[in-house]
N, C-alpha and C. Protein backbone atom coordinates (compact mmCIF):
# COMPACT_ATOMS: atom_id res chain seq x y z
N UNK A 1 0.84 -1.18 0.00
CA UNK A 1 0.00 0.00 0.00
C UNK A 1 0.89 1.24 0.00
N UNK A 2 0.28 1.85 -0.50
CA UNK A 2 1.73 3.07 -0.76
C UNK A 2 1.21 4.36 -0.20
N UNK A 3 1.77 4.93 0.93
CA UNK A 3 1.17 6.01 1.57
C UNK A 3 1.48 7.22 0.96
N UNK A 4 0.64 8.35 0.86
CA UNK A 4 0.65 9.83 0.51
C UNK A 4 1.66 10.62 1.46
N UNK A 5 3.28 10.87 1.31
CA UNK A 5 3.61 11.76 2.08
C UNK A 5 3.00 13.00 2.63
N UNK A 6 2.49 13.53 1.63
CA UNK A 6 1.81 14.45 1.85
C UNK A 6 0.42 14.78 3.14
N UNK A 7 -0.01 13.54 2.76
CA UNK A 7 -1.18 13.11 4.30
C UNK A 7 -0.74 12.59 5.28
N UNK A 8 0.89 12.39 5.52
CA UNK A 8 1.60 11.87 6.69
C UNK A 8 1.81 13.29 7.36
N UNK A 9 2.38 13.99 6.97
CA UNK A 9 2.83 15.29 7.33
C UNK A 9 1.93 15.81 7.74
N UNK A 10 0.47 15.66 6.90
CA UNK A 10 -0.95 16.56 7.55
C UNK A 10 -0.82 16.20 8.63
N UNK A 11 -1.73 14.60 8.93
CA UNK A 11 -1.41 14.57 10.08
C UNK A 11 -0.63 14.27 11.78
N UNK A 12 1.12 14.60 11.02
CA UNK A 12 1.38 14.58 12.29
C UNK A 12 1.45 16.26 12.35
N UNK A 13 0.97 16.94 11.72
CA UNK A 13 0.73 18.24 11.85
C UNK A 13 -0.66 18.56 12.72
N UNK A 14 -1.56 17.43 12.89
CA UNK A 14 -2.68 18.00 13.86
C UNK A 14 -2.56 17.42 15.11
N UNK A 15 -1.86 16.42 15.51
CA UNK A 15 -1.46 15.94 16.35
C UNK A 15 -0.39 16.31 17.05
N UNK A 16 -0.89 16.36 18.43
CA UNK A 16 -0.25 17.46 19.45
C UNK A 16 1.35 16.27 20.17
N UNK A 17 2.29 17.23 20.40
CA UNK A 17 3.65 16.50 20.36
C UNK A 17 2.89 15.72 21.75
N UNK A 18 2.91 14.18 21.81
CA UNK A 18 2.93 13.48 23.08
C UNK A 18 4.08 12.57 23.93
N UNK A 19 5.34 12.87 23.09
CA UNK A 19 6.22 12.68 24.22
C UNK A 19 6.58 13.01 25.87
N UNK A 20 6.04 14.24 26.30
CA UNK A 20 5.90 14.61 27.44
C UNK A 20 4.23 15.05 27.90
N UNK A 21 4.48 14.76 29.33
CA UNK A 21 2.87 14.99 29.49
C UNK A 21 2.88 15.89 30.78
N UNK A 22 2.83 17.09 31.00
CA UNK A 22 2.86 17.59 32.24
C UNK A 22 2.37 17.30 33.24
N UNK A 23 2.90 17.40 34.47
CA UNK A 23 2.69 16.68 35.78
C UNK A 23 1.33 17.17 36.63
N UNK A 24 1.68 18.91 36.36
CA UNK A 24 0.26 19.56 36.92
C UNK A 24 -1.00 19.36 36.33
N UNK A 25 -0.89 18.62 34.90
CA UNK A 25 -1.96 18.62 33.59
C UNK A 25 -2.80 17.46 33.60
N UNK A 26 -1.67 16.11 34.06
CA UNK A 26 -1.88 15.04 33.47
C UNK A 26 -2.98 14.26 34.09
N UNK A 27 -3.57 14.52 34.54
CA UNK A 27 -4.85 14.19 35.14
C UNK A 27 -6.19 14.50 34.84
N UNK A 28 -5.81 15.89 34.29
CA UNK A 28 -7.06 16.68 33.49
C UNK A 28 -7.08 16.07 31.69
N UNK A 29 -5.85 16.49 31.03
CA UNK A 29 -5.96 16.38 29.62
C UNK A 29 -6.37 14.85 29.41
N UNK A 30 -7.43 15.28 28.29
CA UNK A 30 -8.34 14.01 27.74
C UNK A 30 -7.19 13.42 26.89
N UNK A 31 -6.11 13.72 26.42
CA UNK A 31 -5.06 12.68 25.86
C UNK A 31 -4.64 11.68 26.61
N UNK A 32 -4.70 11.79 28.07
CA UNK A 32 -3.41 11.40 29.21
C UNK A 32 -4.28 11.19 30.23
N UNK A 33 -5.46 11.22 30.69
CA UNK A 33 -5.93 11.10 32.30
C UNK A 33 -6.43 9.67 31.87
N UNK A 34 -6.97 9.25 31.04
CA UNK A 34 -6.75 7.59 30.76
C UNK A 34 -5.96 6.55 31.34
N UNK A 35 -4.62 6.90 30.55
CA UNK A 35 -3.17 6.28 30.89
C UNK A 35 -3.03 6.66 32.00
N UNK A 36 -3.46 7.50 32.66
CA UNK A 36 -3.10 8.43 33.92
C UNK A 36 -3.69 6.75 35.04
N UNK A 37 -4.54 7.40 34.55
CA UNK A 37 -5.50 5.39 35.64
C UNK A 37 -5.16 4.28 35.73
N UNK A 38 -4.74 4.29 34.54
CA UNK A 38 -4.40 2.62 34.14
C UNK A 38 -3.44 2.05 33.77
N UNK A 39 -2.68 2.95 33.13
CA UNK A 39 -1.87 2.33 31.94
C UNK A 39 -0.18 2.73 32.51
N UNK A 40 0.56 2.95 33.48
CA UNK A 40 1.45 3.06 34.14
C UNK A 40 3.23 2.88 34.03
N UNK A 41 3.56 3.55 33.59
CA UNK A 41 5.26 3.06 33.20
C UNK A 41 6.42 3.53 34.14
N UNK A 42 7.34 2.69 34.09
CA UNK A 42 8.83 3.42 34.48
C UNK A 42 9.59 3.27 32.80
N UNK A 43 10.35 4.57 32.99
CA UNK A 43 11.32 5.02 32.05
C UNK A 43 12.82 5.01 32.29
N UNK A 44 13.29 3.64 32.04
CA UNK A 44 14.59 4.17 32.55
C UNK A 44 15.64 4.40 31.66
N UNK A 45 16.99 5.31 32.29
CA UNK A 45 17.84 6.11 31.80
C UNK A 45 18.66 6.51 32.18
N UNK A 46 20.40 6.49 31.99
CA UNK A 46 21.46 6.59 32.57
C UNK A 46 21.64 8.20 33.00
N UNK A 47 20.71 8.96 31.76
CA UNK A 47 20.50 10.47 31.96
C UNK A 47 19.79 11.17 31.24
N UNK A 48 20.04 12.46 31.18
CA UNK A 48 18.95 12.88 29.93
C UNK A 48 19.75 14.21 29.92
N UNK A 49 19.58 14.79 28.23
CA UNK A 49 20.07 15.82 27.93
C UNK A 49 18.99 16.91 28.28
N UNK A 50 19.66 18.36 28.67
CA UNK A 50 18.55 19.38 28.40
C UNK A 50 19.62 20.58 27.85
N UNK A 51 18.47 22.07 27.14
CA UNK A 51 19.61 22.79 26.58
C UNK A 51 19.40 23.98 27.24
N UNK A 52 20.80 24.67 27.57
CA UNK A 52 20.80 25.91 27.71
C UNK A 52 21.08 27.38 26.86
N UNK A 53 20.09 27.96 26.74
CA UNK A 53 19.88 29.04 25.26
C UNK A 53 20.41 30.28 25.91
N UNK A 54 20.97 30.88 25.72
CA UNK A 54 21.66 32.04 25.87
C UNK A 54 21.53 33.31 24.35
N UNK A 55 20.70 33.94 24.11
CA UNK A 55 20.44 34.60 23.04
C UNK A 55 20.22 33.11 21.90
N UNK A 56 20.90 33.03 20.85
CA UNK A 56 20.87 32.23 19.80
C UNK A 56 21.61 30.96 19.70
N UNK A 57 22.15 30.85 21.12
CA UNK A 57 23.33 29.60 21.18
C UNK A 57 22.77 29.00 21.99
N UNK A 58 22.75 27.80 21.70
CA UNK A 58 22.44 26.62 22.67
C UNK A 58 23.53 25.69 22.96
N UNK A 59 23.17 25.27 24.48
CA UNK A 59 24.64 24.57 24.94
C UNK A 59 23.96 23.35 25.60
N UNK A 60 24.00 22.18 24.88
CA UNK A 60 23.38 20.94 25.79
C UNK A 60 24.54 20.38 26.81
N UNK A 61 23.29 19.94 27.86
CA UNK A 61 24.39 19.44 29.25
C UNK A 61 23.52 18.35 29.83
N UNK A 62 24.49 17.38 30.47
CA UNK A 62 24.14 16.10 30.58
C UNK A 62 23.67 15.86 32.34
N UNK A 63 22.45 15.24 32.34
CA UNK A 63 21.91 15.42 33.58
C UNK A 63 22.27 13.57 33.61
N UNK A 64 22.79 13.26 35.54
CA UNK A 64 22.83 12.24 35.51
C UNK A 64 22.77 12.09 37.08
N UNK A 65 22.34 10.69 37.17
CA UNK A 65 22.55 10.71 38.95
C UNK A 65 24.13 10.83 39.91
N UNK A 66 23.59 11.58 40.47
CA UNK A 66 25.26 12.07 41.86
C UNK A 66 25.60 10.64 42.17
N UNK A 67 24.91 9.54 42.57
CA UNK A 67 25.19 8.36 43.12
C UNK A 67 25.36 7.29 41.50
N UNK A 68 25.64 7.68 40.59
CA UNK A 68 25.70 6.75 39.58
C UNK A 68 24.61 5.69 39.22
N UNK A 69 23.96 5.88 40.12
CA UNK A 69 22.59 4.56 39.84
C UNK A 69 21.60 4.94 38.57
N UNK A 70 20.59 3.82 38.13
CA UNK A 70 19.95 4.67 36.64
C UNK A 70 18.68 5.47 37.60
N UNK A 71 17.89 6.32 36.50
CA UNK A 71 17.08 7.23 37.19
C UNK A 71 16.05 6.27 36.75
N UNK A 72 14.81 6.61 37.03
CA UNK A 72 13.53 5.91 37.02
C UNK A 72 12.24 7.31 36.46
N UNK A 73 12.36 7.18 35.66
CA UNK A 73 11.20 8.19 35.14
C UNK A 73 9.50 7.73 35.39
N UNK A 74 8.72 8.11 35.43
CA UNK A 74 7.31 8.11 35.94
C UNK A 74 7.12 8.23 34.54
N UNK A 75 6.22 7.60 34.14
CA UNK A 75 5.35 7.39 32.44
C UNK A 75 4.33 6.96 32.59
N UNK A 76 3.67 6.70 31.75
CA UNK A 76 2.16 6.54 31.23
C UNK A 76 2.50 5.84 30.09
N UNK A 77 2.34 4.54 29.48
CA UNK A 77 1.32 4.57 27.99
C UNK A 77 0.03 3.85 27.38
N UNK A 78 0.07 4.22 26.48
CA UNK A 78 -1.33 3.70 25.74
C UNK A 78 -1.14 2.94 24.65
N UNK A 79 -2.26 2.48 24.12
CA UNK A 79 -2.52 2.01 22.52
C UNK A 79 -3.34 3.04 21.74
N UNK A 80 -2.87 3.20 20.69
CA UNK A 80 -3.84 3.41 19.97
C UNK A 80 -3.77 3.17 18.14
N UNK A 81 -4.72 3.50 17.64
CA UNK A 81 -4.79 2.97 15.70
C UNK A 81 -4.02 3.78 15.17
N UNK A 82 -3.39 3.65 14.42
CA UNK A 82 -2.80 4.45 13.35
C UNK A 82 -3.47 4.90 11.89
N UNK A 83 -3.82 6.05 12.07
CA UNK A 83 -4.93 6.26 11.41
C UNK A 83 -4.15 6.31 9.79
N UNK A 84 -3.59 5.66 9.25
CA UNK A 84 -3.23 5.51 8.03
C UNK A 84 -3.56 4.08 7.78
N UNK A 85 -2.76 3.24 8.46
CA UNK A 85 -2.39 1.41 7.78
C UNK A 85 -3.42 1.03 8.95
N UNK A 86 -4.04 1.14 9.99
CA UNK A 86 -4.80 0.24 11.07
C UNK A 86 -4.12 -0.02 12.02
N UNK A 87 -2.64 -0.20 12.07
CA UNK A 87 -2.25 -1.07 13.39
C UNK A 87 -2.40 -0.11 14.58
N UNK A 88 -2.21 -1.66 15.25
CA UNK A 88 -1.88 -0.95 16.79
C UNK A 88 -0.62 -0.80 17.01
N UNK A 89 -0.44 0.98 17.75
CA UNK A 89 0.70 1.65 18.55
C UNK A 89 0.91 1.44 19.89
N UNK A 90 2.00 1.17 20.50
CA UNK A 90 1.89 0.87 21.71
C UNK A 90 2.88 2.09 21.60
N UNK A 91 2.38 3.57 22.50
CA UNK A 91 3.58 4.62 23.14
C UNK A 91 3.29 4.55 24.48
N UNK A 92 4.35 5.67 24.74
CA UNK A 92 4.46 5.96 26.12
C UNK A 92 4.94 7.24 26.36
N UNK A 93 4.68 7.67 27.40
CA UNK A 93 4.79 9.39 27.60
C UNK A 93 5.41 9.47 28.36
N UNK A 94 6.60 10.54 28.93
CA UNK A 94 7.14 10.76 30.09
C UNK A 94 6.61 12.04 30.73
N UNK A 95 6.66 11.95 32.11
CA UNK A 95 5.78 13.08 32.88
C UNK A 95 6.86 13.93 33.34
N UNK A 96 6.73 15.18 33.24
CA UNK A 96 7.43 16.16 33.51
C UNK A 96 6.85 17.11 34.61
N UNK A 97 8.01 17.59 35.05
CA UNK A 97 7.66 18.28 35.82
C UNK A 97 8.40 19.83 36.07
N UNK A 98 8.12 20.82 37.50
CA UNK A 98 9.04 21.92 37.28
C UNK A 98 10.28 21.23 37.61
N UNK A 99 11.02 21.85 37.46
CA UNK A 99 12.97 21.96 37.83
C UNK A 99 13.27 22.05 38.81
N UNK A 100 13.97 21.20 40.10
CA UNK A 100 14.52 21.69 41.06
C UNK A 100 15.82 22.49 41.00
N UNK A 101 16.85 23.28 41.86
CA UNK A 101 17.16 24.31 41.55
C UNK A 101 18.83 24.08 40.88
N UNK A 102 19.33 22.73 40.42
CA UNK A 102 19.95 22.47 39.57
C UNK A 102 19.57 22.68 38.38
N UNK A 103 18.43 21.77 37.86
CA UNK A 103 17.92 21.80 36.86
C UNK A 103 17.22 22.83 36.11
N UNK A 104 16.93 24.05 36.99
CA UNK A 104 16.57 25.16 36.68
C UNK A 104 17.58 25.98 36.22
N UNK A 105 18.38 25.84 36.67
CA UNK A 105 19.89 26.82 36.06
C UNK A 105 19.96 26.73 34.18
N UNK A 106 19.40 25.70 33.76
CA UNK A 106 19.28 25.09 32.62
C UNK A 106 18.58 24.91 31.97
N UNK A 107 16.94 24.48 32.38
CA UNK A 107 15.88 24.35 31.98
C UNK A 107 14.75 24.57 33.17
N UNK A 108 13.10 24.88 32.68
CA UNK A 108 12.23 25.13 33.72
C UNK A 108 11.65 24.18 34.36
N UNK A 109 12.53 22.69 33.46
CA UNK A 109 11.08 21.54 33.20
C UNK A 109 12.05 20.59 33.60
N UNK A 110 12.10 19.55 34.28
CA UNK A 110 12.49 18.30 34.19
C UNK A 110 11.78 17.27 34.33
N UNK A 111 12.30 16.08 34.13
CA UNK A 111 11.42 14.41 34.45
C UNK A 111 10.97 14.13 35.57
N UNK A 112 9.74 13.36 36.12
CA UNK A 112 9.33 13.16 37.16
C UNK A 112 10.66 11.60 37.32
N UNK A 113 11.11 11.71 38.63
CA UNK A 113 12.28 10.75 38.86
C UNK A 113 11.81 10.27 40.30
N UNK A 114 11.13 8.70 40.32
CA UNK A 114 10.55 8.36 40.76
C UNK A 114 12.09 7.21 42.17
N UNK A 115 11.79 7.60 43.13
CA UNK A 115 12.70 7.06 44.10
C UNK A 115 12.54 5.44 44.22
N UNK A 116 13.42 4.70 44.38
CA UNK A 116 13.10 3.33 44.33
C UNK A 116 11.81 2.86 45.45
N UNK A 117 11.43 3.69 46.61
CA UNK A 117 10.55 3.06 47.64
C UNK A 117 8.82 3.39 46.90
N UNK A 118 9.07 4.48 46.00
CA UNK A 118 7.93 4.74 45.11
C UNK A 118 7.56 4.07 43.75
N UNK A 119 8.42 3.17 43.08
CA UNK A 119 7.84 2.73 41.94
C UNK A 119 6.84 1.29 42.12
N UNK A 120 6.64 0.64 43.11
CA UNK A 120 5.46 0.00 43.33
C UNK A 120 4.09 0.79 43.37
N UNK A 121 4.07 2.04 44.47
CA UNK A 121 3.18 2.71 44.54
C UNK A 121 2.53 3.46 43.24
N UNK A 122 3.88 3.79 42.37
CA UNK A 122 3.39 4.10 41.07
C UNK A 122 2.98 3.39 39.63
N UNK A 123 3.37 2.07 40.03
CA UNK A 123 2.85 1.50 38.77
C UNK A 123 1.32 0.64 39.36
N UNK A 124 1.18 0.78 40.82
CA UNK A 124 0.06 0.09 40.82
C UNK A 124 -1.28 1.12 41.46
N UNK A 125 -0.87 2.04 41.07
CA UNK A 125 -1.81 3.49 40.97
C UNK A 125 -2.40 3.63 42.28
N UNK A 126 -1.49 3.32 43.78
CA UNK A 126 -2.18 3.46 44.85
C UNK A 126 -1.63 4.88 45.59
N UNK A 127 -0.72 5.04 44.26
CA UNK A 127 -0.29 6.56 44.86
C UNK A 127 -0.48 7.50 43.32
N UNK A 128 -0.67 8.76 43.73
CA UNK A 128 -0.96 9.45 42.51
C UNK A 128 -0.23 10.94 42.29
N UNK A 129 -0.88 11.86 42.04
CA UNK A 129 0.01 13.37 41.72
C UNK A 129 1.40 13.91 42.73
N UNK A 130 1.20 13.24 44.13
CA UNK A 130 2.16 13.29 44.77
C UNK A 130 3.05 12.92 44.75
N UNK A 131 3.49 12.03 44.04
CA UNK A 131 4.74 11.64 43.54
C UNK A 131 5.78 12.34 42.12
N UNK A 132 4.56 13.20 41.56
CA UNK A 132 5.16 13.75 40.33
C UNK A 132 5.65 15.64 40.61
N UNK A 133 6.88 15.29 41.43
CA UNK A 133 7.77 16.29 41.91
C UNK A 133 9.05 16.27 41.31
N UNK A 134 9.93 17.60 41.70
CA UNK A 134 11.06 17.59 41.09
C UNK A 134 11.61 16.63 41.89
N UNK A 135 13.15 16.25 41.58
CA UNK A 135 14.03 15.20 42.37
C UNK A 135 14.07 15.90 43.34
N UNK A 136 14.84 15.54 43.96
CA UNK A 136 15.26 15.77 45.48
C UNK A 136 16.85 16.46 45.23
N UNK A 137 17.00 18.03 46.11
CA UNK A 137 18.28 18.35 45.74
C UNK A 137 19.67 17.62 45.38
N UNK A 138 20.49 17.90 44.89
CA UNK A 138 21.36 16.54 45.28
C UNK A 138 21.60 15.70 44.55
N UNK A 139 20.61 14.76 44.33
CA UNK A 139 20.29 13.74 43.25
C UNK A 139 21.10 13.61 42.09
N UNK A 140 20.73 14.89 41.15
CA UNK A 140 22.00 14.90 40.34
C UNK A 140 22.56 15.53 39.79
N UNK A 141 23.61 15.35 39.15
CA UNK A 141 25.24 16.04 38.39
C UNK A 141 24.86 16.42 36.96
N UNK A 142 25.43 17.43 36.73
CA UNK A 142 25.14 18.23 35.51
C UNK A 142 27.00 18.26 35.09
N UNK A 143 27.06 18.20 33.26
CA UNK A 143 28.49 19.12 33.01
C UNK A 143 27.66 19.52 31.52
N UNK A 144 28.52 19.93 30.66
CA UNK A 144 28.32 20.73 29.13
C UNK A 144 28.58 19.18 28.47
N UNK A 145 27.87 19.03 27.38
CA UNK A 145 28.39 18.22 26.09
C UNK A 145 28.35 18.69 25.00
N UNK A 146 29.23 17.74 23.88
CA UNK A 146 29.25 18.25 22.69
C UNK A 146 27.57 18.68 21.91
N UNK A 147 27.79 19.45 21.26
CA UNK A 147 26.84 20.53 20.67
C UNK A 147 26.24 18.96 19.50
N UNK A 148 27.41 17.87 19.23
CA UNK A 148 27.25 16.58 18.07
C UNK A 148 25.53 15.81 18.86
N UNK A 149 25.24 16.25 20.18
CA UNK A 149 24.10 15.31 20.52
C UNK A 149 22.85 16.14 19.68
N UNK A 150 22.74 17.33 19.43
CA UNK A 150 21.75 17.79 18.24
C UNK A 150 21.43 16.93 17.33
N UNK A 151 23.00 16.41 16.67
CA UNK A 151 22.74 16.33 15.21
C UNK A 151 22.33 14.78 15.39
N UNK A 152 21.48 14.69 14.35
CA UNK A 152 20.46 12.99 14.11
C UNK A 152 21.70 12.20 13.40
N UNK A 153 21.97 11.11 13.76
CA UNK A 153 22.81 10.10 13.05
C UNK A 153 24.01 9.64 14.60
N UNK A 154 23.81 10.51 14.82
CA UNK A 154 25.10 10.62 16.88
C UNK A 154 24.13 9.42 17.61
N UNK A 155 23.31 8.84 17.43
CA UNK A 155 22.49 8.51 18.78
C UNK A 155 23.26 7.24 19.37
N UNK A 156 24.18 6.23 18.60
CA UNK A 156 24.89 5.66 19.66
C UNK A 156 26.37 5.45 20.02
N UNK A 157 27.03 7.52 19.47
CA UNK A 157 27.82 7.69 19.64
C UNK A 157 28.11 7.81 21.52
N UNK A 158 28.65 6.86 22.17
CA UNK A 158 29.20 7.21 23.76
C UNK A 158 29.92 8.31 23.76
N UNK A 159 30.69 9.40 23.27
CA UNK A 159 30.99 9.83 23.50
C UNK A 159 30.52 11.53 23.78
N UNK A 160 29.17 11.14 22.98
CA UNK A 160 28.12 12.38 23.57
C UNK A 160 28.11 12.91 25.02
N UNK A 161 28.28 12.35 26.10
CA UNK A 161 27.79 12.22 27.12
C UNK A 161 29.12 12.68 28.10
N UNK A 162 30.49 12.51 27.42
CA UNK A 162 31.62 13.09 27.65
C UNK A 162 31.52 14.51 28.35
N UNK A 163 31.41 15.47 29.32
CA UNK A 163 31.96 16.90 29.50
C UNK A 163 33.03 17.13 28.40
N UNK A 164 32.98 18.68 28.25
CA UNK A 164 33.53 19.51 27.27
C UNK A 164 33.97 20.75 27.82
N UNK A 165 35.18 21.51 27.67
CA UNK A 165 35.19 22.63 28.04
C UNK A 165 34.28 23.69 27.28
N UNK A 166 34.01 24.53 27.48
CA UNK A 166 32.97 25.89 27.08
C UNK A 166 34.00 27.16 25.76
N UNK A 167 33.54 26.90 24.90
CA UNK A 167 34.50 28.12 24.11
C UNK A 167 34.21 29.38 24.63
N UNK A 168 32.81 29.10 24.81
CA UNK A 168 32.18 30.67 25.09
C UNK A 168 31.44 30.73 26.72
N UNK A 169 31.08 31.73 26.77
CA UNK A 169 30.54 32.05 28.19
C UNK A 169 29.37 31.74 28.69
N UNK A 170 28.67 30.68 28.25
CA UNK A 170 27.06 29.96 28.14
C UNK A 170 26.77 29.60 29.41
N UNK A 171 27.57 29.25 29.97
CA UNK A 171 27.32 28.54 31.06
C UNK A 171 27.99 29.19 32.61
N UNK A 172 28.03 30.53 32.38
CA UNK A 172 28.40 31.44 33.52
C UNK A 172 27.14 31.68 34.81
N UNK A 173 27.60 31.25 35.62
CA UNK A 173 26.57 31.18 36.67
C UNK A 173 26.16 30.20 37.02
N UNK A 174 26.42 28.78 35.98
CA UNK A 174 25.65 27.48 36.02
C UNK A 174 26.30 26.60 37.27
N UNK A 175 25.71 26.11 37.92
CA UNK A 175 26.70 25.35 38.89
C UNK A 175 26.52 23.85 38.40
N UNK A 176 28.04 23.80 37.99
CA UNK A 176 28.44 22.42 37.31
C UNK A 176 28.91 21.45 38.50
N UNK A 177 28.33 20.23 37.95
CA UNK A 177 28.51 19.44 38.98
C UNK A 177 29.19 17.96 38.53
């Protein structure tokens, strides 16, 4: 069957980005309070990039745990049709939240990072919005990486994840950790 580029593009053009699902939201929005009930995930991850914009320059920096252990992200997913060919999608969303005051130096938003005594409570929905907080100070280590984690084709270059010194002054004020 040969699909219309053209009607692919429509619609992932009406369809709202669902990789992240906000933490204060996700209970209300009719995309997500579904999955919110039922449908329950951990996300895990050695770290996660976020960027810091300074006028027109962006400087990505690598968020990771202080204690080296993996983080545990709070998710949601669902099924649903693919409104072109029929099948079923199995995604999943990660829940975000505000920034504690590392992560704010950098970005407003980070991952809900679910503590090991909480991911029972969260995948078996006996605990709910209270858990979808920033980390806990501390938690974790930030440095600069190469500008190469932008570009598409890097994704299982290791050496992304390397610290970098700063050419320029992007990261003045940032407390690197």
């Amino acid at each position: 069957m040969a699909v219309d580029p053209a009607l692919v593009e429509k619609i992932a053009k009406e369809l709202p980005a669902t990789f992240n699902a906000r933490a204060e939201s996700v209970v209300e929005k009719p995309m997500f309070r579904d999955a919110f009930r039922r449908n329950r995930c951990l996300i895990p991850a050695s770290g996660y990039f976020e960027w810091h914009t300074v006028g027109k320059e962006k400087q990505p920096y690598y968020f990771t745990p202080r204690n080296g252990s993996v983080l545990t992200f709070a998710g949601i997913w669902d099924e649903w049709r693919d409104r072109i060919n029929s099948e079923t999608i199995v995604s999943c969303t990660m829940i975000i939240t505000t920034a504690n005051s590392l992560v704010s130096a950098v970005h407003d938003r980070m991952p809900v990072i679910l503590e090991p005594e909480n991911i029972e409570p969260w995948l078996s929905g006996s605990a709910g919005t209270e858990l979808l907080k920033p980390a806990s100070e501390g938690a974790l280590r930030m440095w600069p990486v190469s500008k190469r984690v932008s570009k598409p084709g890097n994704a299982d270059d290791a050496t992304l994840i390397e610290p970098v010194a700063l050419e320029t002054p992007l990261s003045a004020g940032l407390p690197l950790h």
